[in-house]
PDB file of N, CA and C in Angstrom:
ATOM      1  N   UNK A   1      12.043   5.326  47.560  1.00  0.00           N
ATOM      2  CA  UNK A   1      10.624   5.094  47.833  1.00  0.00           C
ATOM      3  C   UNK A   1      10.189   3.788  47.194  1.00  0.00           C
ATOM      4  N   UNK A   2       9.119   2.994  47.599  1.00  0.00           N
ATOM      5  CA  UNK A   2       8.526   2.200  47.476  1.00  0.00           C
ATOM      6  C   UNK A   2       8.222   2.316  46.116  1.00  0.00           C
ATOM      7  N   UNK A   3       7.861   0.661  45.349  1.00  0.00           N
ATOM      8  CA  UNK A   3       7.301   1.104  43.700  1.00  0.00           C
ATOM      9  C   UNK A   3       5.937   1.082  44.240  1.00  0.00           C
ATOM     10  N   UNK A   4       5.041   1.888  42.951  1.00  0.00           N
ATOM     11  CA  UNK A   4       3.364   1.559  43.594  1.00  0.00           C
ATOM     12  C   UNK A   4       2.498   0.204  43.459  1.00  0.00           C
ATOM     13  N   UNK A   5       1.523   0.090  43.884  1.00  0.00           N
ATOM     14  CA  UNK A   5       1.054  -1.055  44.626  1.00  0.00           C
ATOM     15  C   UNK A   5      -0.409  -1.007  44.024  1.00  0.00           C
ATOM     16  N   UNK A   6      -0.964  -2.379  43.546  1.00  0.00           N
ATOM     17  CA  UNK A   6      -2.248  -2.094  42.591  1.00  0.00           C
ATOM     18  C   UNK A   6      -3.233  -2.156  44.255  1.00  0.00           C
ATOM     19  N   UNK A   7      -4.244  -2.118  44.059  1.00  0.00           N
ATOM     20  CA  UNK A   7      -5.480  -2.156  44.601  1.00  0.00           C
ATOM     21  C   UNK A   7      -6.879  -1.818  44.341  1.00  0.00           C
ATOM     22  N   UNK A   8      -7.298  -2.871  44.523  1.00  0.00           N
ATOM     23  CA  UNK A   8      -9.020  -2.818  44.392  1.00  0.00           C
ATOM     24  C   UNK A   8      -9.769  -2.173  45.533  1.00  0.00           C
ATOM     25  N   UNK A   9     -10.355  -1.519  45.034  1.00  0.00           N
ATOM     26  CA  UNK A   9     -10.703  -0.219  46.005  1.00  0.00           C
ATOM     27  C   UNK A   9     -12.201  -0.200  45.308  1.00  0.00           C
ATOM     28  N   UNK A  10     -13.374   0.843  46.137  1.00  0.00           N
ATOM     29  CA  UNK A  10     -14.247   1.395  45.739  1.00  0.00           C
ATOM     30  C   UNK A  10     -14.431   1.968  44.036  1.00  0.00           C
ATOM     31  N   UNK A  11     -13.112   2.693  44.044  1.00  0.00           N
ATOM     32  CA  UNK A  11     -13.098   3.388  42.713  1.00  0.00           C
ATOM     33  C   UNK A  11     -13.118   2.708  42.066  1.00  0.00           C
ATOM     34  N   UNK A  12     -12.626   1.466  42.102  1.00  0.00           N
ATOM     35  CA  UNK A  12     -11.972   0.360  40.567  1.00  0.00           C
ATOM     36  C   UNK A  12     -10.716  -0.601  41.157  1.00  0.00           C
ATOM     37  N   UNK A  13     -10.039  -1.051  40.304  1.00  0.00           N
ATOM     38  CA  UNK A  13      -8.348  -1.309  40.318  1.00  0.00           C
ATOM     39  C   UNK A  13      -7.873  -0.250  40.111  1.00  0.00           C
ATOM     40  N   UNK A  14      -6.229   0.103  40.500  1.00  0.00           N
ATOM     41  CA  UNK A  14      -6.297   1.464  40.387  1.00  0.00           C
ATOM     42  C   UNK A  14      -4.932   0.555  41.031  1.00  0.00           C
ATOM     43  N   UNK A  15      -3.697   1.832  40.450  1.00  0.00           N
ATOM     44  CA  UNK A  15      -2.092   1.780  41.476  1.00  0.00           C
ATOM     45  C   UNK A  15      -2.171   3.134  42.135  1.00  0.00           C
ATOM     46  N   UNK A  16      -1.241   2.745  43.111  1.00  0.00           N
ATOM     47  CA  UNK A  16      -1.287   4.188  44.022  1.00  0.00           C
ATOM     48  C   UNK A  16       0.263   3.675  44.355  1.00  0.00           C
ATOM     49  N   UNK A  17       1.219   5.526  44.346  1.00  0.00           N
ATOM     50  CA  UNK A  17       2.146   5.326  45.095  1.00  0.00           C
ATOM     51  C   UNK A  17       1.820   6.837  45.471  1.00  0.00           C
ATOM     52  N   UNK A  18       3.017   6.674  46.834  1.00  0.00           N
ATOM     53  CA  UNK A  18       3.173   7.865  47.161  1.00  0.00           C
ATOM     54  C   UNK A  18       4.548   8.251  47.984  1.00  0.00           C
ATOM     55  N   UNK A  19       5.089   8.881  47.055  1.00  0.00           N
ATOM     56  CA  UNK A  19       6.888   9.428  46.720  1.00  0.00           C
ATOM     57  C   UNK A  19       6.530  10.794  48.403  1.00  0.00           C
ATOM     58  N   UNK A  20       7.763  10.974  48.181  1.00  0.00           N
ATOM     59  CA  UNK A  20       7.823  11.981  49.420  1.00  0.00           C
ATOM     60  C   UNK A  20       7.188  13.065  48.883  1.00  0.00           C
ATOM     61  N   UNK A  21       7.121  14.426  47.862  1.00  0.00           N
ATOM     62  CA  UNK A  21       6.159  15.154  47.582  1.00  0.00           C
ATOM     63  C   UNK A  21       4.120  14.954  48.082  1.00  0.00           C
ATOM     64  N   UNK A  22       4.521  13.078  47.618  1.00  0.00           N
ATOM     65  CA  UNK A  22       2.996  13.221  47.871  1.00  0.00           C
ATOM     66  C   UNK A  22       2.761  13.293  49.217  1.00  0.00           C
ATOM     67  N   UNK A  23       3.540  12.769  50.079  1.00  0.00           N
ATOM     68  CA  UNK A  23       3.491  13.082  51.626  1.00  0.00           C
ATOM     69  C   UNK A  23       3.696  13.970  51.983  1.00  0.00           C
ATOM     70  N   UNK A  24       4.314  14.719  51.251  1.00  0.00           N
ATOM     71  CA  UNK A  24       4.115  15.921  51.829  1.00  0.00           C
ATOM     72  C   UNK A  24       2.601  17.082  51.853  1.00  0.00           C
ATOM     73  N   UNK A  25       2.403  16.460  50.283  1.00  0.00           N
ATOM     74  CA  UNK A  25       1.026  16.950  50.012  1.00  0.00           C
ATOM     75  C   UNK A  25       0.016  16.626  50.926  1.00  0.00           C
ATOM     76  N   UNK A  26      -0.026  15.637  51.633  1.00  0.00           N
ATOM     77  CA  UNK A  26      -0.709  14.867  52.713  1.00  0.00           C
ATOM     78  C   UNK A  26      -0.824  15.643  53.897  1.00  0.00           C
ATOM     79  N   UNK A  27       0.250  16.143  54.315  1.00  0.00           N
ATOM     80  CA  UNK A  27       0.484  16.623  55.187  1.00  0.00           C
ATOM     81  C   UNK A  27       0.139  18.204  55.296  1.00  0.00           C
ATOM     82  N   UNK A  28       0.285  19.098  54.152  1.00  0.00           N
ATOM     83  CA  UNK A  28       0.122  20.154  54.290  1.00  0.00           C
ATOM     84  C   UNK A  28      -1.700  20.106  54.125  1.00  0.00           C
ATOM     85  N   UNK A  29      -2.448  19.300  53.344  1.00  0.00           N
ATOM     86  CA  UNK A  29      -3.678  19.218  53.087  1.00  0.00           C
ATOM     87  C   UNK A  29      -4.629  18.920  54.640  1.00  0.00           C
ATOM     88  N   UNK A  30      -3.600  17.779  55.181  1.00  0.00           N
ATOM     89  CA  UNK A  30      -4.489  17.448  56.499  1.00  0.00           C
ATOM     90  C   UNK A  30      -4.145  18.145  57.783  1.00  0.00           C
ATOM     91  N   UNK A  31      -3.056  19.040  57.858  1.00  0.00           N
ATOM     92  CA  UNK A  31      -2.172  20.022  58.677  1.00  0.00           C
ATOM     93  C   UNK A  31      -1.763  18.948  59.168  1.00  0.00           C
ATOM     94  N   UNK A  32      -1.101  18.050  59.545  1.00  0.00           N
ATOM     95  CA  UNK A  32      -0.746  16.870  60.417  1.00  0.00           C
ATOM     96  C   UNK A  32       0.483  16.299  59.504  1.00  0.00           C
ATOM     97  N   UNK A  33       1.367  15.685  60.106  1.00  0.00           N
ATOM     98  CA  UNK A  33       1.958  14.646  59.792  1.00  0.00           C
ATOM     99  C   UNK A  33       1.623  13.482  59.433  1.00  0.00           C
ATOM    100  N   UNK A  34       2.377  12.657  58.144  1.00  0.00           N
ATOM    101  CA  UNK A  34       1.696  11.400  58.005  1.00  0.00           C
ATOM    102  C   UNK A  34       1.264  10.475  58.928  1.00  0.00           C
ATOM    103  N   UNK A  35       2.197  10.409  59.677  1.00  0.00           N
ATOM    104  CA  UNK A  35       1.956   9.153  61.066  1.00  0.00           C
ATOM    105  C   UNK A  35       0.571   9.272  62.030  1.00  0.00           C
ATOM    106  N   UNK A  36       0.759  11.117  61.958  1.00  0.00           N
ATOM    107  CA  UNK A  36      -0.684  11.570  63.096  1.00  0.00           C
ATOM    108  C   UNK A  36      -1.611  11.203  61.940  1.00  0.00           C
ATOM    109  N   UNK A  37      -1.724  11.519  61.121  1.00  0.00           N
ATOM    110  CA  UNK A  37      -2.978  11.054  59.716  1.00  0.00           C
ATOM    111  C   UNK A  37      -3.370   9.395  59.829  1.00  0.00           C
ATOM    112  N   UNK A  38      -2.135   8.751  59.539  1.00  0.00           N
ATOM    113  CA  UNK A  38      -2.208   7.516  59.592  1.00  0.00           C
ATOM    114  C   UNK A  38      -3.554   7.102  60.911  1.00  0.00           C
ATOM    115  N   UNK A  39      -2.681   7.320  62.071  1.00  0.00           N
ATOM    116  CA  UNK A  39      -3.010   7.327  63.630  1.00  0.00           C
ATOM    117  C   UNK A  39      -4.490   7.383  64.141  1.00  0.00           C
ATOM    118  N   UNK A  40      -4.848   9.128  62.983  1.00  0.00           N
ATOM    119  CA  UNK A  40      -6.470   9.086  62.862  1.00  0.00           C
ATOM    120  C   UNK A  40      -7.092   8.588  62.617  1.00  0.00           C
ATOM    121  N   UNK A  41      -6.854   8.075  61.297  1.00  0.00           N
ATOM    122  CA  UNK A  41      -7.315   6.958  60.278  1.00  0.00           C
ATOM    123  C   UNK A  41      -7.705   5.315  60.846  1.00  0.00           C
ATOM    124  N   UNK A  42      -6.907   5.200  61.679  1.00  0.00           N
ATOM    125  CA  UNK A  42      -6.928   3.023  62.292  1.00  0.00           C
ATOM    126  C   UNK A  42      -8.055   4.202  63.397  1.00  0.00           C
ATOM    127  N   UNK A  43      -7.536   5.103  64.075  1.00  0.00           N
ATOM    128  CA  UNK A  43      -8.584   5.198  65.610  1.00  0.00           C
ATOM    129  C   UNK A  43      -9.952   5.293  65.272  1.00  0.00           C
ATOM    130  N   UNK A  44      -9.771   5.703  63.982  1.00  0.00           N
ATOM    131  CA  UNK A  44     -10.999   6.394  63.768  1.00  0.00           C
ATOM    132  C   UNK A  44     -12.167   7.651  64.637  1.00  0.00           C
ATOM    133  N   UNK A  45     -10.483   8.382  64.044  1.00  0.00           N
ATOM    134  CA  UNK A  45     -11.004  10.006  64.345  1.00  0.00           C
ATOM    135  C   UNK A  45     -10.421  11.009  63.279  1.00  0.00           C
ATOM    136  N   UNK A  46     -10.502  10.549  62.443  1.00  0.00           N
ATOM    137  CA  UNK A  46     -10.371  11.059  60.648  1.00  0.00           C
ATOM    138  C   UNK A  46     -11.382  12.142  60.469  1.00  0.00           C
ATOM    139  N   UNK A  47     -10.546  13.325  59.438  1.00  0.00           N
ATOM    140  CA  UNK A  47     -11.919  14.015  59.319  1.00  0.00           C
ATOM    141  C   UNK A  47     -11.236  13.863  57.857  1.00  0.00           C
ATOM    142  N   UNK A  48     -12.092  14.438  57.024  1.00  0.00           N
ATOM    143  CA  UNK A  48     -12.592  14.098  55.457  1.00  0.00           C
ATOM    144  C   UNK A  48     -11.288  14.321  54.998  1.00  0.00           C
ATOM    145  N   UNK A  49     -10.371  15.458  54.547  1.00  0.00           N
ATOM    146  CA  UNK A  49      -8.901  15.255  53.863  1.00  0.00           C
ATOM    147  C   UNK A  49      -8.366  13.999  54.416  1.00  0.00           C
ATOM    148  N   UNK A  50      -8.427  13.765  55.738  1.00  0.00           N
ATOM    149  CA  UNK A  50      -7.528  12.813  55.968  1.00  0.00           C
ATOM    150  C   UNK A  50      -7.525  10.939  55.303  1.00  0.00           C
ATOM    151  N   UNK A  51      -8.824  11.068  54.908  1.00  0.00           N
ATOM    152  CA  UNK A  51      -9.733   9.951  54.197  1.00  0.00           C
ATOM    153  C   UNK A  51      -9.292  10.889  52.718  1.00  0.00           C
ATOM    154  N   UNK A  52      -9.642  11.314  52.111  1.00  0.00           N
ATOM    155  CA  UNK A  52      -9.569  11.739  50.330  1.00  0.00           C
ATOM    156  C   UNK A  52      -7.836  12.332  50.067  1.00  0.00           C
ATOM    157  N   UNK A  53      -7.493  12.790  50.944  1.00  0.00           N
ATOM    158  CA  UNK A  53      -5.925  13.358  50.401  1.00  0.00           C
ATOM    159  C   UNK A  53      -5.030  12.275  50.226  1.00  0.00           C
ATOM    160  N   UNK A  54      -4.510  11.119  51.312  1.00  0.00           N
ATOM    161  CA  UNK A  54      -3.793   9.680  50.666  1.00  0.00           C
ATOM    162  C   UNK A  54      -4.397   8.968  49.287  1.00  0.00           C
ATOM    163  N   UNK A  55      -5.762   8.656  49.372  1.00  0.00           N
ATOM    164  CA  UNK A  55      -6.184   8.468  48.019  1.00  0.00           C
ATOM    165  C   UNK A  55      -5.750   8.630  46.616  1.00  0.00           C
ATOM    166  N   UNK A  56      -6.008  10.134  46.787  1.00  0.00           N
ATOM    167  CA  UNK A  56      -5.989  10.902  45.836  1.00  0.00           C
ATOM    168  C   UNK A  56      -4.469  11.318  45.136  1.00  0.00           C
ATOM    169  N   UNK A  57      -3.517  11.215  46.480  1.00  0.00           N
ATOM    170  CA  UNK A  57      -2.242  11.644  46.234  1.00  0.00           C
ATOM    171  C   UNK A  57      -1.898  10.312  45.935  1.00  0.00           C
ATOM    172  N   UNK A  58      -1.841   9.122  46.284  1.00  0.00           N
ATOM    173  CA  UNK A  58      -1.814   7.631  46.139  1.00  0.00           C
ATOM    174  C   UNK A  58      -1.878   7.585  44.099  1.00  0.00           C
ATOM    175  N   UNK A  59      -2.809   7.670  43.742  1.00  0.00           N
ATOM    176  CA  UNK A  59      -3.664   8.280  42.543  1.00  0.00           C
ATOM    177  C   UNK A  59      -2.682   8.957  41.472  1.00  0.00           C
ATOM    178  N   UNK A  60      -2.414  10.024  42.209  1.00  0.00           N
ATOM    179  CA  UNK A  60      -1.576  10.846  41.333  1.00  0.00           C
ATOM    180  C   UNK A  60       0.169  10.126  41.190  1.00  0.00           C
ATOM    181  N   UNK A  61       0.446  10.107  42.122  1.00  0.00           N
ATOM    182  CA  UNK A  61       2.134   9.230  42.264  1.00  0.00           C
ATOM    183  C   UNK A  61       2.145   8.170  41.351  1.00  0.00           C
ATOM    184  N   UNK A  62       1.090   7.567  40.911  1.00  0.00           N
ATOM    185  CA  UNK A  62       1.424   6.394  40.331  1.00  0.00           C
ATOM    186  C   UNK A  62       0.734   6.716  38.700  1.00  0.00           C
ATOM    187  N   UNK A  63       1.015   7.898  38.754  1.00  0.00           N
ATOM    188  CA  UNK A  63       0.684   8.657  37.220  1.00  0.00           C
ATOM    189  C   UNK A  63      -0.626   9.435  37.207  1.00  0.00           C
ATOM    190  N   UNK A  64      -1.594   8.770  37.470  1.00  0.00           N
ATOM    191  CA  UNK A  64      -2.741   9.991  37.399  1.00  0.00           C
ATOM    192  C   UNK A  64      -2.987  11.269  37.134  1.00  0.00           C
ATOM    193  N   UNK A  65      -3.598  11.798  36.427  1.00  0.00           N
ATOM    194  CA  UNK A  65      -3.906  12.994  36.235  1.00  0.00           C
ATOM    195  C   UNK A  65      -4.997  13.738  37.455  1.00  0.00           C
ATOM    196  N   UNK A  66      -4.547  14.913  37.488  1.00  0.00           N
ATOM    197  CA  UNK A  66      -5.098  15.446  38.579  1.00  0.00           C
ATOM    198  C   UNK A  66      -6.206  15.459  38.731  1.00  0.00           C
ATOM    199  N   UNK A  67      -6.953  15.950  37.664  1.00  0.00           N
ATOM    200  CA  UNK A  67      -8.346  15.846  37.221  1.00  0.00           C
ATOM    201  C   UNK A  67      -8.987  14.522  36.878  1.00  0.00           C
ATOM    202  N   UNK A  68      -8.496  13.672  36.418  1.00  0.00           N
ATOM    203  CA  UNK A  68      -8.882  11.957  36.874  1.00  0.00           C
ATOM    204  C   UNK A  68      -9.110  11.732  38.194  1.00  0.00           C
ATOM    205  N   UNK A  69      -8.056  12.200  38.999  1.00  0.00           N
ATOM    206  CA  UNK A  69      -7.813  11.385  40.525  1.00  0.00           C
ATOM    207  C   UNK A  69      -9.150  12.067  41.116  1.00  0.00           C
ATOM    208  N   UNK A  70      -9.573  13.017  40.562  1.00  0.00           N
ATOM    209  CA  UNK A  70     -10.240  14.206  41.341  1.00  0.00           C
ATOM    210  C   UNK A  70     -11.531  12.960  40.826  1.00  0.00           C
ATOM    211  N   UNK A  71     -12.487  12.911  39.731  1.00  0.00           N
ATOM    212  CA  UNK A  71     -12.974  12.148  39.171  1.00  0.00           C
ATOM    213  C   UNK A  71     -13.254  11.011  39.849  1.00  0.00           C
ATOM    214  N   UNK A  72     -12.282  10.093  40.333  1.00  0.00           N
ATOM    215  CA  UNK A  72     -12.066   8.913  40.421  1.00  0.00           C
ATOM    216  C   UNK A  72     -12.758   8.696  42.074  1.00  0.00           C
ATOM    217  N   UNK A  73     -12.555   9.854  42.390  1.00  0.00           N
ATOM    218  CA  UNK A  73     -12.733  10.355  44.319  1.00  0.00           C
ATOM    219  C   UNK A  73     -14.246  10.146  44.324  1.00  0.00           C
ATOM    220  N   UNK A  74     -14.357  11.079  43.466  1.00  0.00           N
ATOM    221  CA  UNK A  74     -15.895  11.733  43.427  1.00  0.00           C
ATOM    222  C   UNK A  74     -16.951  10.337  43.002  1.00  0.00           C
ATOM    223  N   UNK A  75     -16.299  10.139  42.540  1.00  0.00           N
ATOM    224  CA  UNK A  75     -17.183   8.047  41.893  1.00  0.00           C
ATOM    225  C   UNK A  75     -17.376   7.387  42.762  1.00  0.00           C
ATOM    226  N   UNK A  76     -15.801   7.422  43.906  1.00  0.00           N
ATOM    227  CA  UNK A  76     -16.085   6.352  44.675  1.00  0.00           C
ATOM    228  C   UNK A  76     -16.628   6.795  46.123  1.00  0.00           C
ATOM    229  N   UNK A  77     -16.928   8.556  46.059  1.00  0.00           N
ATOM    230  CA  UNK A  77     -17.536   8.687  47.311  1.00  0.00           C
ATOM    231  C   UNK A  77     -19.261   8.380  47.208  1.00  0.00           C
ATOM    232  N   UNK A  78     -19.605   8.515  45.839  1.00  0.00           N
ATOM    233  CA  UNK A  78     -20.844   7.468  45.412  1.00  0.00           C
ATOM    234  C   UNK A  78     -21.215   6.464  45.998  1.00  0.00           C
ATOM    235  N   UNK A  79     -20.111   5.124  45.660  1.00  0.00           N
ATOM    236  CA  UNK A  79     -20.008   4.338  45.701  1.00  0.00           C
ATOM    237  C   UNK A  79     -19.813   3.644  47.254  1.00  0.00           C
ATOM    238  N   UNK A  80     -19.277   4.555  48.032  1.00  0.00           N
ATOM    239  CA  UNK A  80     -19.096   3.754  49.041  1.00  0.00           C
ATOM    240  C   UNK A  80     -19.094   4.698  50.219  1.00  0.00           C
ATOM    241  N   UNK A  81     -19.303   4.652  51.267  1.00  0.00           N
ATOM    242  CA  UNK A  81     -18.985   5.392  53.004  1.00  0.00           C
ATOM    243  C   UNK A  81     -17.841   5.884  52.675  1.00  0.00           C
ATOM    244  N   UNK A  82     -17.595   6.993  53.360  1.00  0.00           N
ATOM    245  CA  UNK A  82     -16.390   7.419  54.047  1.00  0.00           C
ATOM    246  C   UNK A  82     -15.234   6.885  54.972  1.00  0.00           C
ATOM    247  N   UNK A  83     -16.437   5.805  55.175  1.00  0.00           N
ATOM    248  CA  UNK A  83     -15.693   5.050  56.653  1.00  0.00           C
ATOM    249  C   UNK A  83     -15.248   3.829  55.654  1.00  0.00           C
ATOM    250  N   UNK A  84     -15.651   3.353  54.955  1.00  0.00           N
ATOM    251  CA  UNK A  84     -14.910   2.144  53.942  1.00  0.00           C
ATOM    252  C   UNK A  84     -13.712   2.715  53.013  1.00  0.00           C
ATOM    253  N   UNK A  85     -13.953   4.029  53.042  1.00  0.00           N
ATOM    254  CA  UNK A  85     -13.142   5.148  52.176  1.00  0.00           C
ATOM    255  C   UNK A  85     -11.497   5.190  52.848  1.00  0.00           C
ATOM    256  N   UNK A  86     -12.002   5.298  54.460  1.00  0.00           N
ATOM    257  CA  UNK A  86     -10.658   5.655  55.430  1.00  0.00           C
ATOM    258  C   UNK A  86      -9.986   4.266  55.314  1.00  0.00           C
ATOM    259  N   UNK A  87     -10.543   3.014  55.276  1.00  0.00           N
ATOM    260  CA  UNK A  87     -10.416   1.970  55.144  1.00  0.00           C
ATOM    261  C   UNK A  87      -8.623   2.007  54.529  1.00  0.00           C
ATOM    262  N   UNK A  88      -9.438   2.376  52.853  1.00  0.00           N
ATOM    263  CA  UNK A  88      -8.437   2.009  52.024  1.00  0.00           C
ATOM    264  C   UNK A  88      -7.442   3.158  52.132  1.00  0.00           C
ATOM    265  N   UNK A  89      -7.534   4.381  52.573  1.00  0.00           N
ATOM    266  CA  UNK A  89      -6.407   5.539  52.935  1.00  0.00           C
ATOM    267  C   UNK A  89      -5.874   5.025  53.848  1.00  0.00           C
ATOM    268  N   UNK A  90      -6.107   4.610  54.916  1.00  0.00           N
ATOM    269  CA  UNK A  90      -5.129   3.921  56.151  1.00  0.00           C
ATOM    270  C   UNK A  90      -4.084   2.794  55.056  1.00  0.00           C
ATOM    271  N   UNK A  91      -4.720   2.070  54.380  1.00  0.00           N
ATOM    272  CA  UNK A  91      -3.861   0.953  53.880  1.00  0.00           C
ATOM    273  C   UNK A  91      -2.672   1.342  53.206  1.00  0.00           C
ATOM    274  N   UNK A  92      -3.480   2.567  52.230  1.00  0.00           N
ATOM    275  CA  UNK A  92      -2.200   3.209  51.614  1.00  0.00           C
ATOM    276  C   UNK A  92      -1.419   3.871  51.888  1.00  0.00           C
ATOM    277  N   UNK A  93      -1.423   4.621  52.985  1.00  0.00           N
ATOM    278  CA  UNK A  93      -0.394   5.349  54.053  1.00  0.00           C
ATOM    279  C   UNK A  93       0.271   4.067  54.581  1.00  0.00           C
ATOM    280  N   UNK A  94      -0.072   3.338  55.145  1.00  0.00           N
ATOM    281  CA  UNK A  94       0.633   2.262  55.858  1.00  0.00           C
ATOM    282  C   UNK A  94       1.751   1.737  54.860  1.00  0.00           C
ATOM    283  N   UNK A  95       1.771   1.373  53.498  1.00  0.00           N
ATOM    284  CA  UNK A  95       2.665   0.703  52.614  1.00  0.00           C
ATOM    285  C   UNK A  95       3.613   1.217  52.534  1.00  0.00           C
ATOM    286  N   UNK A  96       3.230   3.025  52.627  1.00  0.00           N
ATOM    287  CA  UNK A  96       4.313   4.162  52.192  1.00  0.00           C
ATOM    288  C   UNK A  96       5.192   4.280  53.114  1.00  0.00           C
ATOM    289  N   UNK A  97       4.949   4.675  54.309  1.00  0.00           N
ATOM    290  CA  UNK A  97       5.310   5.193  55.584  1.00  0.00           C
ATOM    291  C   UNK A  97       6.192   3.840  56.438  1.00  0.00           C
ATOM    292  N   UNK A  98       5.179   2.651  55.982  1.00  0.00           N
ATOM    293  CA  UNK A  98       5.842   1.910  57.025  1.00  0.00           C
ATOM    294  C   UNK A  98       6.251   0.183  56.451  1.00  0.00           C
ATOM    295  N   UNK A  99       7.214  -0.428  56.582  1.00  0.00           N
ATOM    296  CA  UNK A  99       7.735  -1.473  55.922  1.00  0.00           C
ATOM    297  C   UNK A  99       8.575  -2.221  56.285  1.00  0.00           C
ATOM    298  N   UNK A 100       8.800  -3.710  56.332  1.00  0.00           N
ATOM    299  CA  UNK A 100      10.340  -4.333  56.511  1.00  0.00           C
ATOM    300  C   UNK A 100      10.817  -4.081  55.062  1.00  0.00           C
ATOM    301  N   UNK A 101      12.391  -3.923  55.847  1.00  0.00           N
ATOM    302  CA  UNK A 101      13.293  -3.396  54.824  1.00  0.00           C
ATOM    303  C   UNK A 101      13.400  -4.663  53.790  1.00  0.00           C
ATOM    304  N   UNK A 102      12.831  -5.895  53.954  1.00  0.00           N
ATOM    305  CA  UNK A 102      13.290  -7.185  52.690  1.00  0.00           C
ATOM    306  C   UNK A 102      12.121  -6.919  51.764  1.00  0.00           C
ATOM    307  N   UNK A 103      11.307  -6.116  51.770  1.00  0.00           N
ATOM    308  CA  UNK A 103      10.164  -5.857  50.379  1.00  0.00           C
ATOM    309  C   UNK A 103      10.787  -4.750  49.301  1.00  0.00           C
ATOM    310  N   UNK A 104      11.786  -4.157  50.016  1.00  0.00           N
ATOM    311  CA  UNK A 104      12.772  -3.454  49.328  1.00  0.00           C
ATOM    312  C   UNK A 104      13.358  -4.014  48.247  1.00  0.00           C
ATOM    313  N   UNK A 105      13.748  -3.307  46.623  1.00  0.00           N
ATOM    314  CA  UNK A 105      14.094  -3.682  45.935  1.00  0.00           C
ATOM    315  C   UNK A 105      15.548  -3.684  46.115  1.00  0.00           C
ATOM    316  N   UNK A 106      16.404  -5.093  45.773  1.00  0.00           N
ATOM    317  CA  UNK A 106      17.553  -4.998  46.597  1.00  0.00           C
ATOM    318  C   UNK A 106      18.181  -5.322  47.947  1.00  0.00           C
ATOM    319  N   UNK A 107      17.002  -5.442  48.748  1.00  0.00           N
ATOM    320  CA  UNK A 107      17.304  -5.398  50.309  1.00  0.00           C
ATOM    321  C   UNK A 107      16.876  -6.406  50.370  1.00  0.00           C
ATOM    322  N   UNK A 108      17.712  -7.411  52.095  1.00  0.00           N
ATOM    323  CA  UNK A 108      16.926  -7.993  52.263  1.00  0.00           C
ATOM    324  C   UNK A 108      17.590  -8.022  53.780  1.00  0.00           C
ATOM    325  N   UNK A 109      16.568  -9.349  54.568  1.00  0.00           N
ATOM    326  CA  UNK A 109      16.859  -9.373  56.269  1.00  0.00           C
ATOM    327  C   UNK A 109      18.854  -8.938  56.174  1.00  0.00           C
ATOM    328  N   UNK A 110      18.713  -8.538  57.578  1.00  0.00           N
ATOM    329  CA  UNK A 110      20.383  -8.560  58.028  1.00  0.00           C
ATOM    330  C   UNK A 110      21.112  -9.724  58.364  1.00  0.00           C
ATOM    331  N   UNK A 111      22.096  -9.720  57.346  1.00  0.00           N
ATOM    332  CA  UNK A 111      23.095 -11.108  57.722  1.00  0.00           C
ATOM    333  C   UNK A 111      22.791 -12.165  56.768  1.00  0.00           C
ATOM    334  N   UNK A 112      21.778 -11.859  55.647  1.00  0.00           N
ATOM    335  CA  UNK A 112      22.189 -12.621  54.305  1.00  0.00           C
ATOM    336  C   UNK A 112      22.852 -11.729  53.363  1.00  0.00           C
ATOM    337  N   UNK A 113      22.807 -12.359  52.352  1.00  0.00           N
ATOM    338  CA  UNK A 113      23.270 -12.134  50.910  1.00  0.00           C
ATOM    339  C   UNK A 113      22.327 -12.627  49.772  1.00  0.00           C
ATOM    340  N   UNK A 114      22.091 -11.430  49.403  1.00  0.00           N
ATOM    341  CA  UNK A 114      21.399 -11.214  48.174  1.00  0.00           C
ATOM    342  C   UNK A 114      21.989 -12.135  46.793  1.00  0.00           C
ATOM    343  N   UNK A 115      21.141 -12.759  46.227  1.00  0.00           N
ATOM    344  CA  UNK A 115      21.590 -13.055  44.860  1.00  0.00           C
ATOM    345  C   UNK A 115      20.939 -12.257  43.961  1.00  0.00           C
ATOM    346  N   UNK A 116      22.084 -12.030  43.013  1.00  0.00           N
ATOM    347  CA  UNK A 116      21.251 -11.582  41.624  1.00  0.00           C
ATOM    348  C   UNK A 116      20.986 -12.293  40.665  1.00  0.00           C
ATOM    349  N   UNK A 117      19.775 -12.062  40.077  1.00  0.00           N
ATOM    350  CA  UNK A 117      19.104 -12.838  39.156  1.00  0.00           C
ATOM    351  C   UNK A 117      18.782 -12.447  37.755  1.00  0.00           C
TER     352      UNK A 117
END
């Protein structure tokens, strides 16, 4: 899996990753698969887990405490729309789920060679 990824968001700065558990958590929270979540999210036909569960699980993967992340939700649904909310859940599903393989630690395009440094 991907390492996590800082972002300025509603809530604050803040890292978010999200390891396969948390996708999975995603998934059982929004009944959907990540991709159909994702899918909702850009069409914009999201309903509320599908906007707060990447977040939140984002949140937790990259250490968070449960009860922080929970906290951290609740601040920034204050702070901002739902719809600026899905914003940043689409972004963070997208990093997890989907990638060229050269942002990979280790990897890079097909048909070079890596140096180590």
């Amino acid at each position: 899996m991907r390492p996590a990824i800082e972002k300025t968001w509603p809530g604050g700065e803040d890292r978010f990753r999200l390891g396969i558990g948390h996708l999975r958590a995603i998934e059982d929270r929004c009944d959907a698969g990540c991709a159909v979540v994702l899918l909702r999210l850009l069409k914009q036909q999201w309903k509320v887990d599908d906007v707060l569960a990447p977040i939140r699980q984002g949140l937790i993967g990259a250490g968070m405490s449960d009860d922080d992340a929970r906290k951290k939700i609740d601040k920034a649904t204050e702070a901002a729309s739902l719809y600026a909310l899905a914003l940043v859940a689409a972004d963070i599903l997208r990093n997890f789920i989907m990638w060229e393989g050269g942002d990979q630690p280790g990897e890079g395009e097909a048909g070079t060679v890596m140096s180590e440094s």
